[in-house]
N, C-alpha and C. Protein backbone atom coordinates (compact mmCIF):
# COMPACT_ATOMS: atom_id res chain seq x y z
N UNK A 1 -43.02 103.46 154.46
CA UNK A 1 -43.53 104.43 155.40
C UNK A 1 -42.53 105.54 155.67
N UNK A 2 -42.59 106.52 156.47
CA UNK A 2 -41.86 107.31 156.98
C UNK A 2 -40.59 107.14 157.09
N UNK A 3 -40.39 105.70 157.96
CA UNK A 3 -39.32 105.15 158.25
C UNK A 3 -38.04 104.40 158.03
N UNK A 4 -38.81 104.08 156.42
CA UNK A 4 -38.28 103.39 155.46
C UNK A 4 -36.60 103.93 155.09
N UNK A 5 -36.25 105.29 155.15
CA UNK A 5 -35.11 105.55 154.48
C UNK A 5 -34.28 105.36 155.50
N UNK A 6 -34.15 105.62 157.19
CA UNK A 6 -33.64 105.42 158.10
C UNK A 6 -33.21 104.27 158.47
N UNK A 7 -34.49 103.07 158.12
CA UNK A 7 -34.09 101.82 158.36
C UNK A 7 -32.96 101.11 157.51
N UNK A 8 -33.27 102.26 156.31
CA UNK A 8 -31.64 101.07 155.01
C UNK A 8 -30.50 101.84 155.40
N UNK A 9 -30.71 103.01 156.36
CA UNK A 9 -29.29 103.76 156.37
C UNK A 9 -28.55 102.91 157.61
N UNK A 10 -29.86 102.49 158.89
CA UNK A 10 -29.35 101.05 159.94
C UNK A 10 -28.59 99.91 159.50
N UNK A 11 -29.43 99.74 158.49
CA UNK A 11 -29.20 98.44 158.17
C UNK A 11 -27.91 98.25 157.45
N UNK A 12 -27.56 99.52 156.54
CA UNK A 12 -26.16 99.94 155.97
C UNK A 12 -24.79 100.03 156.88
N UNK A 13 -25.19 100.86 158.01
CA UNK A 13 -24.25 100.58 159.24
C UNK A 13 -24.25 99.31 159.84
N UNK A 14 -24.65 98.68 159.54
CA UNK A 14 -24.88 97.11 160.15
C UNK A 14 -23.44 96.31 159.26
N UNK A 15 -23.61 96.88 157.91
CA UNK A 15 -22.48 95.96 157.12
C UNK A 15 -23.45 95.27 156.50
N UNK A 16 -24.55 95.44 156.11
CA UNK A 16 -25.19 94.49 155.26
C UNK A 16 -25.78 95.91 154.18
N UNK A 17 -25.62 95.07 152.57
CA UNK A 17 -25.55 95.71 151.54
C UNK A 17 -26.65 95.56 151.13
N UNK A 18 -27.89 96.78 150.86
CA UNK A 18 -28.96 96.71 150.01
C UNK A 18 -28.85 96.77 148.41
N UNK A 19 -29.09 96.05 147.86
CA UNK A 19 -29.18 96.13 146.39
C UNK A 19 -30.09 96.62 145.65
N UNK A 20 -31.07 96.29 146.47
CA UNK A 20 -32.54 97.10 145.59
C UNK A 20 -33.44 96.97 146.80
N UNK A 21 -34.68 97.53 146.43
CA UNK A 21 -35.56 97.87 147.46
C UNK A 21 -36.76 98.37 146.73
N UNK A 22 -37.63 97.32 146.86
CA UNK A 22 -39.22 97.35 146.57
C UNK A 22 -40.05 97.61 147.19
N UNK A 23 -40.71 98.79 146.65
CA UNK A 23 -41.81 99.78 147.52
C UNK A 23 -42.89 98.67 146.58
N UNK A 24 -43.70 97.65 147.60
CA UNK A 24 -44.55 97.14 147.50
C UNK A 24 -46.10 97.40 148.16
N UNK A 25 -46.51 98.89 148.32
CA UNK A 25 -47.28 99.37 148.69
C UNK A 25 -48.82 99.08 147.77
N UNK A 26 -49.81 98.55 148.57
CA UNK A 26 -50.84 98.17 147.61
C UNK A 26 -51.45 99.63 147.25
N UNK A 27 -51.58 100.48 146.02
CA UNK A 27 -51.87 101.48 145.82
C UNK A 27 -53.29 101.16 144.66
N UNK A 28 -54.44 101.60 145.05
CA UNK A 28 -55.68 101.05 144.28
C UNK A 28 -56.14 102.08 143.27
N UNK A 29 -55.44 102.21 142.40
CA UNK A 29 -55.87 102.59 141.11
C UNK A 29 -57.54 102.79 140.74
N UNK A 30 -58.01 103.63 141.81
CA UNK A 30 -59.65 103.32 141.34
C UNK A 30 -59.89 102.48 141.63
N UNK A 31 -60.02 101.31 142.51
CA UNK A 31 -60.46 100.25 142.55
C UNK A 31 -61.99 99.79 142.82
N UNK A 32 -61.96 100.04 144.83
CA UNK A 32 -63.47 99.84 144.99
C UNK A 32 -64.32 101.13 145.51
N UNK A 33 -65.54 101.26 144.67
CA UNK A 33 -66.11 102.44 144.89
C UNK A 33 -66.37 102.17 146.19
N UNK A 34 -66.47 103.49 146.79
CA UNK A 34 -66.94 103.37 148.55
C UNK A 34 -68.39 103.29 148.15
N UNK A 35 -68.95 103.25 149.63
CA UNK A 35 -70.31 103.00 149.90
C UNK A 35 -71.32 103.97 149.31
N UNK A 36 -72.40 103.94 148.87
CA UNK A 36 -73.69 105.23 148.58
C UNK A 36 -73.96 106.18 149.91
N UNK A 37 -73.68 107.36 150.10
CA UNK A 37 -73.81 107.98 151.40
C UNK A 37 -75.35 107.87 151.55
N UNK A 38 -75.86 107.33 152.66
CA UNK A 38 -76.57 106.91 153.76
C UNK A 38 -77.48 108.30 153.97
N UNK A 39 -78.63 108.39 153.10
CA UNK A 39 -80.12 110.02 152.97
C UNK A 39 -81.03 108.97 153.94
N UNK A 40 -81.17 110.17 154.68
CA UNK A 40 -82.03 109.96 156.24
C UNK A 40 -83.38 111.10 155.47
C-alpha cells in the first residue's frame, strides 16, 4: 500500500534488517468477468 516504503524505513531504524520483501498483492489478470449490466 501507500505505506509500505515508510514502514521498512521504521522497521530499519528499529535495527532489524530486511532482506527481501514480497509484494504479494492478489492482482487478477482478467480473471472474473463482472456482472451483465442490469436493461430495465
Amino acid at each position: 500500500g501507500p505505506g509500505r516504503e515508510s514502514s521498512v524505513r521504521a522497521l530499519g531504524a528499529l535495527g532489524i534488517r530486511i532482506t527481501s520483501i514480497s509484494d504479494v498483492t492478489p492482482v487478477p489478470h482478467n480473471g472474473c468477468r463482472p456482472q451483465k449490466r442490469r436493461r430495465i
